[in-house]
Protein backbone atom coordinates (compact mmCIF):
# COMPACT_ATOMS: atom_id res chain seq x y z
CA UNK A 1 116.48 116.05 123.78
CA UNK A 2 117.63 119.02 125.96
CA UNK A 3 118.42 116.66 129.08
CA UNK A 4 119.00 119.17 132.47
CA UNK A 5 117.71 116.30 134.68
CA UNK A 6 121.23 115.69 135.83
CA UNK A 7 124.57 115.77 134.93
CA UNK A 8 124.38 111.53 134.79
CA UNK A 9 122.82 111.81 131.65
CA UNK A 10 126.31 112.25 129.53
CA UNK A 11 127.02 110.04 126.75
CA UNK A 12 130.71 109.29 126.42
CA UNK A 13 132.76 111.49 123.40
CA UNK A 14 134.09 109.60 120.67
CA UNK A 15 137.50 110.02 121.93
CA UNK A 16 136.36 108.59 125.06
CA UNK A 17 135.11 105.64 123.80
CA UNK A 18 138.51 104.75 121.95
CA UNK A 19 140.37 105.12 125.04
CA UNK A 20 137.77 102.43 126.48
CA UNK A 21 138.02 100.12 123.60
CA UNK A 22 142.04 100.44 123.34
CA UNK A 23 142.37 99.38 127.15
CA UNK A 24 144.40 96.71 128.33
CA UNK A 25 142.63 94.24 130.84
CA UNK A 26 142.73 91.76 132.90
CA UNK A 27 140.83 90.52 135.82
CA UNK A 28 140.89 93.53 138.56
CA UNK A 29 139.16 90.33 141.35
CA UNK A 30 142.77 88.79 141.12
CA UNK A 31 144.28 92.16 140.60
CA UNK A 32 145.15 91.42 136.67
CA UNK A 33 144.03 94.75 135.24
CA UNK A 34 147.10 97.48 134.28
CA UNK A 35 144.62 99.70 133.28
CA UNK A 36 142.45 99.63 136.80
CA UNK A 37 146.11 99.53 138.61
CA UNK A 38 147.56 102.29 137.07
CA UNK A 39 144.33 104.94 137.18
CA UNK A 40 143.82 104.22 140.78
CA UNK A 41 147.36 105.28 141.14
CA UNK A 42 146.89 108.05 139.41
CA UNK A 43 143.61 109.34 141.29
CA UNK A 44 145.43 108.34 144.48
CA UNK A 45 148.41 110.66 143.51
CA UNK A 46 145.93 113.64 142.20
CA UNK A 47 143.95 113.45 145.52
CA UNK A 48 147.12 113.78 147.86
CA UNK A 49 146.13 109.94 149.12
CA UNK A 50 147.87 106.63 150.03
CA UNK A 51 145.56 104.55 147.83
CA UNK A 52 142.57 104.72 145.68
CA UNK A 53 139.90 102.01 145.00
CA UNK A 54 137.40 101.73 141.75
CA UNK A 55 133.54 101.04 141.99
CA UNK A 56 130.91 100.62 139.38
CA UNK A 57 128.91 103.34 141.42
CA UNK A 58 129.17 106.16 144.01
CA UNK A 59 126.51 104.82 146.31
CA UNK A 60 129.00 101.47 146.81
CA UNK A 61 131.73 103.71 147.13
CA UNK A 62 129.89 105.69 149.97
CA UNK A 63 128.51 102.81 151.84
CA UNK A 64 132.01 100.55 151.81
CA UNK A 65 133.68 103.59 153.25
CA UNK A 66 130.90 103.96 156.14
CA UNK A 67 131.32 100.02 156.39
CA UNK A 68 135.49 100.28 156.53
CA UNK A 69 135.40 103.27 159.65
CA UNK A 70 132.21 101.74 161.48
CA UNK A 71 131.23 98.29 162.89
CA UNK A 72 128.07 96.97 164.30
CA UNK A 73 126.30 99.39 166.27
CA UNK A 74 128.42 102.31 165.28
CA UNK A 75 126.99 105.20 163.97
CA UNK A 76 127.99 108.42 161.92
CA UNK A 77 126.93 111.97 161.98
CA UNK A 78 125.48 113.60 158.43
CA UNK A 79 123.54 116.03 157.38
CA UNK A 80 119.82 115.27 156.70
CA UNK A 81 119.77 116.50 153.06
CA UNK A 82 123.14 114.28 152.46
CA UNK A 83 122.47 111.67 150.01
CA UNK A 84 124.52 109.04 152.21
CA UNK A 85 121.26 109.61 154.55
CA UNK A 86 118.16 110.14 152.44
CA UNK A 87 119.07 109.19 148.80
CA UNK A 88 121.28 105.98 148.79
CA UNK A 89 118.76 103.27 150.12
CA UNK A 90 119.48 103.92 153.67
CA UNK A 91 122.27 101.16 153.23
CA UNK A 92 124.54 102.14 155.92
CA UNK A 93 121.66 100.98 158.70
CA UNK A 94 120.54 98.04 156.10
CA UNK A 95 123.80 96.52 155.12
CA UNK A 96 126.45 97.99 157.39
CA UNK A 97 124.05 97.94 161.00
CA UNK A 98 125.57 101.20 161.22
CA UNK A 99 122.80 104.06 162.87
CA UNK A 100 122.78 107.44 160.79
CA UNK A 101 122.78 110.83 163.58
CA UNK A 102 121.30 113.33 161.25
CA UNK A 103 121.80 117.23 161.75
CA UNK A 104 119.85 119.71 159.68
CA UNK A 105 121.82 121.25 157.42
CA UNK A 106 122.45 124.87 157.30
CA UNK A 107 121.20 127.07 154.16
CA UNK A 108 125.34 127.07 152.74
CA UNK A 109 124.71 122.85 152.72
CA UNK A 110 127.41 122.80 156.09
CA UNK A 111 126.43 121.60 159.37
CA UNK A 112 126.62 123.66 162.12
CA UNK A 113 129.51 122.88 164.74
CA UNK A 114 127.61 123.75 167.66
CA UNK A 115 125.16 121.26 166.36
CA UNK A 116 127.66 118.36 165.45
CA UNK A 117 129.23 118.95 168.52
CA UNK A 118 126.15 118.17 170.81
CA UNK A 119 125.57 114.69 168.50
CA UNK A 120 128.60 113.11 169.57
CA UNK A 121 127.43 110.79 172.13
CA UNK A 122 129.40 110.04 175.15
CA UNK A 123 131.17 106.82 176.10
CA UNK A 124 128.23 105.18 177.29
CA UNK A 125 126.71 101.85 176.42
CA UNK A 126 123.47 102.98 175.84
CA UNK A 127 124.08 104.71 173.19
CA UNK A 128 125.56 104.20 169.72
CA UNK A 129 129.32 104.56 169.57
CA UNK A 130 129.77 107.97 167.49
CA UNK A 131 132.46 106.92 164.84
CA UNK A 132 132.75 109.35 161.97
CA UNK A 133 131.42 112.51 160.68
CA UNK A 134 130.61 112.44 157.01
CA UNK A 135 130.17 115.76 155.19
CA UNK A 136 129.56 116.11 151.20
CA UNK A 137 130.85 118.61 148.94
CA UNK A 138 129.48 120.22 146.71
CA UNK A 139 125.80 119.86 148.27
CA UNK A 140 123.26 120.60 146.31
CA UNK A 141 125.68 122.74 144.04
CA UNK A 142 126.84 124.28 146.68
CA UNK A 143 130.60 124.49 148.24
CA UNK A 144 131.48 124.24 151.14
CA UNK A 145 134.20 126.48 152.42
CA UNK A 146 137.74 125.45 153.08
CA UNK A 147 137.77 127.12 156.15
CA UNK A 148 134.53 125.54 157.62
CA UNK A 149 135.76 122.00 156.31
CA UNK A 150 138.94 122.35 158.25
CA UNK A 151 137.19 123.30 161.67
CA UNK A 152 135.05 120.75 160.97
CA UNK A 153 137.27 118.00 160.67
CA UNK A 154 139.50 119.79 163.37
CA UNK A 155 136.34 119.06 165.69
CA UNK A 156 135.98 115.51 164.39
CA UNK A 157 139.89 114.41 165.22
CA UNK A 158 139.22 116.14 169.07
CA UNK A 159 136.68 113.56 169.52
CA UNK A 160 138.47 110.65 167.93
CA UNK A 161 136.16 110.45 164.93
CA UNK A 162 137.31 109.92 161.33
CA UNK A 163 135.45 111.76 159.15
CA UNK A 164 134.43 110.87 155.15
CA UNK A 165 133.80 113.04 152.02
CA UNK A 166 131.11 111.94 149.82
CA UNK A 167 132.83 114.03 146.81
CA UNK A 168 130.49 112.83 144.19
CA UNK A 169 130.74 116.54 142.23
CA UNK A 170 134.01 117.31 144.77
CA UNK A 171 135.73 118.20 140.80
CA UNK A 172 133.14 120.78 140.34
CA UNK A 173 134.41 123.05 143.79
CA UNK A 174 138.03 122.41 142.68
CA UNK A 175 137.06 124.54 139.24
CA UNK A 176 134.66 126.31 141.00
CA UNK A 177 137.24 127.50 143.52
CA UNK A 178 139.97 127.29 141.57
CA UNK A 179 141.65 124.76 144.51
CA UNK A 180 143.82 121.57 143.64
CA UNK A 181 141.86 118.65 144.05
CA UNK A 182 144.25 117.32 146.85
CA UNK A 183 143.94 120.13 148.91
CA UNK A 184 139.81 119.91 148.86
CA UNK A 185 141.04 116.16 149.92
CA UNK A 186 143.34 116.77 152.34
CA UNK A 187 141.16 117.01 155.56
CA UNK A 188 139.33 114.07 155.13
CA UNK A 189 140.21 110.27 155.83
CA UNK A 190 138.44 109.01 153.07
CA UNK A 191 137.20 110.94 149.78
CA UNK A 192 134.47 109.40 147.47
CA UNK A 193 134.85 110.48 143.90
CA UNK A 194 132.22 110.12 140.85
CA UNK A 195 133.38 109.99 137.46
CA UNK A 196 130.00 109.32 135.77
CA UNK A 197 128.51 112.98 136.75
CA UNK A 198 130.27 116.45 135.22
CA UNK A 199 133.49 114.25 133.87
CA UNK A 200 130.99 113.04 132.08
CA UNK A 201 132.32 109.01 132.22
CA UNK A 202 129.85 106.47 131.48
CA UNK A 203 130.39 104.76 134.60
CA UNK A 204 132.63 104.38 137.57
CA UNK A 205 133.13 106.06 141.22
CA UNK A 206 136.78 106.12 143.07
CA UNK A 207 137.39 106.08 146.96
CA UNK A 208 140.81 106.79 148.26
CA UNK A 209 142.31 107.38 151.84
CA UNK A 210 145.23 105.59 153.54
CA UNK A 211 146.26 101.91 152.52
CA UNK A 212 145.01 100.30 155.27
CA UNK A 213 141.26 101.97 155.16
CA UNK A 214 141.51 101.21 151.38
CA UNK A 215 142.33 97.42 152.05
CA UNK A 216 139.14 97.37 154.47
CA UNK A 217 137.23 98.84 151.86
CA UNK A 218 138.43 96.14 149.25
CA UNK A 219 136.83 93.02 151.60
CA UNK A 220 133.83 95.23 152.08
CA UNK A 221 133.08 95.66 148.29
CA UNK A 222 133.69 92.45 147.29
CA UNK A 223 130.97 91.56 150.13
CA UNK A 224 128.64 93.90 148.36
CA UNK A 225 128.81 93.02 145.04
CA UNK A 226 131.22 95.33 143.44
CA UNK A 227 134.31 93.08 142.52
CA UNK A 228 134.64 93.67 138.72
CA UNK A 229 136.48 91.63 136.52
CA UNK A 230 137.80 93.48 133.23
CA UNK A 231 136.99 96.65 134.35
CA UNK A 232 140.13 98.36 132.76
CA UNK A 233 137.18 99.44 130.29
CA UNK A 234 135.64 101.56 132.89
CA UNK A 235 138.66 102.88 134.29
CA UNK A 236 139.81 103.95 131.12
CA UNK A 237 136.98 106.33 130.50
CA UNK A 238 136.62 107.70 134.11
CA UNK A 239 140.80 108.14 133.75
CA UNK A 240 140.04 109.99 129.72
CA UNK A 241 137.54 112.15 132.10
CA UNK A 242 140.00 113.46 134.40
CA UNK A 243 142.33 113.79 132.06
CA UNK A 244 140.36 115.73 129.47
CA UNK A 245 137.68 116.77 130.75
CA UNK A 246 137.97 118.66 133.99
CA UNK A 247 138.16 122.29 132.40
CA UNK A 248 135.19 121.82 130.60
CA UNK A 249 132.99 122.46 134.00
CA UNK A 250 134.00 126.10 134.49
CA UNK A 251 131.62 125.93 131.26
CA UNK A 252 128.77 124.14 133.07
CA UNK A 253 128.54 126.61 135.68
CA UNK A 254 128.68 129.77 133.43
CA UNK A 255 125.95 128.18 131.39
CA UNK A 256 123.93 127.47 135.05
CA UNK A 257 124.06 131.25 135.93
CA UNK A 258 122.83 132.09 132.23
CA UNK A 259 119.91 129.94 132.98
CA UNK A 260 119.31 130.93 136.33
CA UNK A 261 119.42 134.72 134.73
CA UNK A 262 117.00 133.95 132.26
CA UNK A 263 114.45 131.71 134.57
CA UNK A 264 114.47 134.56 136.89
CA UNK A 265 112.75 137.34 134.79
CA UNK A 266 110.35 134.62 133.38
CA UNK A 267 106.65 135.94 135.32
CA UNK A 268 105.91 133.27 138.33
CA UNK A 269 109.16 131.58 138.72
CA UNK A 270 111.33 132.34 141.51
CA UNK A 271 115.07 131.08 141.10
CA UNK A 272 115.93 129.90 145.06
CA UNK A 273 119.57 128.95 144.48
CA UNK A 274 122.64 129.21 141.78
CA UNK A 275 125.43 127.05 142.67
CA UNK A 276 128.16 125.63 140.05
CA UNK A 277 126.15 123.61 137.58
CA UNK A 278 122.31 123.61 139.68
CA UNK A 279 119.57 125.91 139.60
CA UNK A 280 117.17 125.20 141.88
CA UNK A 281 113.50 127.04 141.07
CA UNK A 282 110.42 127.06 142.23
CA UNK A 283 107.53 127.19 139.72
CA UNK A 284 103.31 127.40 140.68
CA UNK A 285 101.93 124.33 141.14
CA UNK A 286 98.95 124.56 138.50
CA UNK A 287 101.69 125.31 135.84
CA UNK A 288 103.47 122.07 136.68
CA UNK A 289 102.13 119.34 134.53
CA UNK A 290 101.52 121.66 131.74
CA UNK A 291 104.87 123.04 131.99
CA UNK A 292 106.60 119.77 131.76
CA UNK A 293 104.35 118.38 128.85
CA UNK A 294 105.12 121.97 126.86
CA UNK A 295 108.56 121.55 127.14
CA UNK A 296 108.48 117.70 126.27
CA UNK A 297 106.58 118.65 122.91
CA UNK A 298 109.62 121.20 122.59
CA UNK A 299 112.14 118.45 123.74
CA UNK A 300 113.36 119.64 126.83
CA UNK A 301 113.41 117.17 129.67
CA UNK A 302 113.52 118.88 133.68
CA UNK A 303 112.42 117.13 136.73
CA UNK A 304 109.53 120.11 137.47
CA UNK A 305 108.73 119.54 141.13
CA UNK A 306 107.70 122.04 144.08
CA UNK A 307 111.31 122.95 144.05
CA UNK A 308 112.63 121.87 140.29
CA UNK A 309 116.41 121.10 139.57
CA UNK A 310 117.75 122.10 136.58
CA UNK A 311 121.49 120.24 136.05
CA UNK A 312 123.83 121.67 133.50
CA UNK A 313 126.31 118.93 131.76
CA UNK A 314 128.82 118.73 129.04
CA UNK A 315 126.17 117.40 127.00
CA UNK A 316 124.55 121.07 127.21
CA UNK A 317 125.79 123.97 124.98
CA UNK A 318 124.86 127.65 125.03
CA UNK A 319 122.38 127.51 122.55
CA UNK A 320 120.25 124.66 124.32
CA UNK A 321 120.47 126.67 127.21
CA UNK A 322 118.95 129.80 124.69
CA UNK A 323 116.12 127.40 123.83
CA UNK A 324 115.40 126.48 127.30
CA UNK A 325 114.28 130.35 128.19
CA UNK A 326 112.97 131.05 125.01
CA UNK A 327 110.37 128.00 125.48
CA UNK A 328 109.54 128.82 128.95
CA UNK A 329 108.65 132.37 128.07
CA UNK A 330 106.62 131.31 125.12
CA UNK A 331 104.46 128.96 127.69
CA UNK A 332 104.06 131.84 129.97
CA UNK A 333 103.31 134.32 127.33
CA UNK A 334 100.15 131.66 126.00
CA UNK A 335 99.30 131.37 129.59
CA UNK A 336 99.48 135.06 129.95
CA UNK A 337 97.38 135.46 126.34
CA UNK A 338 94.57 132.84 127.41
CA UNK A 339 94.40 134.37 131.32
């Protein structure tokens, strides 16, 4: 199958796997494993960072780091389409009693200063204590700029807040922008990082920030669940990833704007955004179901909602992305035949 769902659909390489299989272990709980210990040395080093911290998944990662800068009451300003807000279980109000601020997010996937600024509540015990600002980058493929992130933040430290990353695709605006990883990092108190999308790793999400934020975060994800045991084997593949496999998304986003080129001079689709590996489209509704089941028979698998994402991956070469457009024009040309 031609899988643009996401870029979480990867299967590890072959070389991948043999890095995984010919890691050393031990048990990571009692701080055993070489192979965790040394790649979250490494990440913390390539992200500019005191320390670095593995999890089985980027949602964990997110929601220990909310738990490790807020307490009890707290709460932390993010955008309404972040996924710390609407797409990870809500789990900073359920498991962390911290209160989410939303601000709507401007059409570049920022939020507006003027905006952030009048969330910030004032030292006042009937409200929420305003703790942290969390931002995500890339959003929705898009990147934010370095110049907005560091007014941002800039605004964040005036009022005493610490602010987060969620940089779940944060490698694909370092090749997108041609910017060292550490510098993207550098603003922010604490960084999220997901192996398992464009590295293509089959699992595994690193946070990193100062020591002491990092040994908050260890209590808190042992609380949740996410002590691991041998999980060398995991680190090993996410460490292959960074290691190997970072280039390879320059090639993810040129194959992204071929698709978007091709979608947009198909009749009835309009292509609403391009950003590094996403194209974001919006099709008729009455061609929806059929749509989806034509391409299935022609094994092609997109999410086709009101506003369909189409995810380019490593998994996805040029001539996939060839047989994408050619069997989306053939559907509208038999739709065009029968009309």
């Amino acid at each position: 199958m031609i899988d643009l769902r996401s870029d979480t659909v990867t299967r590890p390489t072959p070389a991948m796997y043999e890095a995984m299989c010919a890691a050393p272990v031990g048990d990571d709980v009692w701080g055993d494993d070489p192979t965790v210990s040394a790649f979250e040395q490494a990440v913390a080093e390539t992200t500019g960072k005191q320390a670095a911290l593995l999890f089985p998944s980027g949602t964990q990662s997110n929601l220990v780091a909310l738990m490790a800068h807020c307490g009890r009451g707290d709460e932390y300003i993010v955008g309404q389409q972040a996924h710390t807000y609407g797409f990870e279980g809500g789990g900073a109000a359920v498991l962390g009693s911290i209160q989410p601020q939303p601000v709507e997010n401007a059409d570049d996937g920022s939020l507006p200063l003027d905006k952030v600024r009048a969330a910030i509540k004032a030292d006042d015990f009937h409200f929420a204590r305003t703790r942290l600002l969390a931002l995500e980058n890339t959003i929705g493929g898009k990147i934010l700029p370095q110049d907005y992130i560091r007014d941002a933040t800039a605004l964040a430290r005036e009022h005493q807040l610490a602010t987060h990353l969620d940089g779940a695709r944060l490698f694909n605006a370092a090749v997108g922008t041609d910017t060292p990883l550490a510098a993207l990092c550098e603003p922010f108190d604490s960084v999220s990082l997901c192996f398992s999308k464009g590295l293509g790793a089959p699992v595994g999400s690193v946070l990193v920030g100062s020591t002491e934020l990092i040994d908050r975060a260890r209590r808190w994800r042992k609380v949740t669940g996410g002590g691991m045991r041998q999980s060398g084997i995991i680190a090993a593949g996410c460490w292959h990833a960074l290691e190997h496999h970072l280039p390879d998304l320059a090639d993810d986003h040129r194959r992204a704007e071929t698709l978007a080129r091709g979608m947009a001079a198909l009749p009835d689709v309009t292509v609403t955004s391009r950003a590094t590996n996403m194209v974001f489209a919006d099709f008729p509704e009455e061609h929806l179901t059929p749509l989806a089941n034509w391409l299935h028979d022609h094994d092609i698998l997109i999410d086709l909602l009101d506003s369909a994402r189409l995810v380019t991956h490593r998994d996805i070469r040029d001539a996939d992305i060839d047989k994408v457009i050619a069997v989306m024009q053939a559907y509208f040309n038999r739709h065009e035949t029968r009309a």
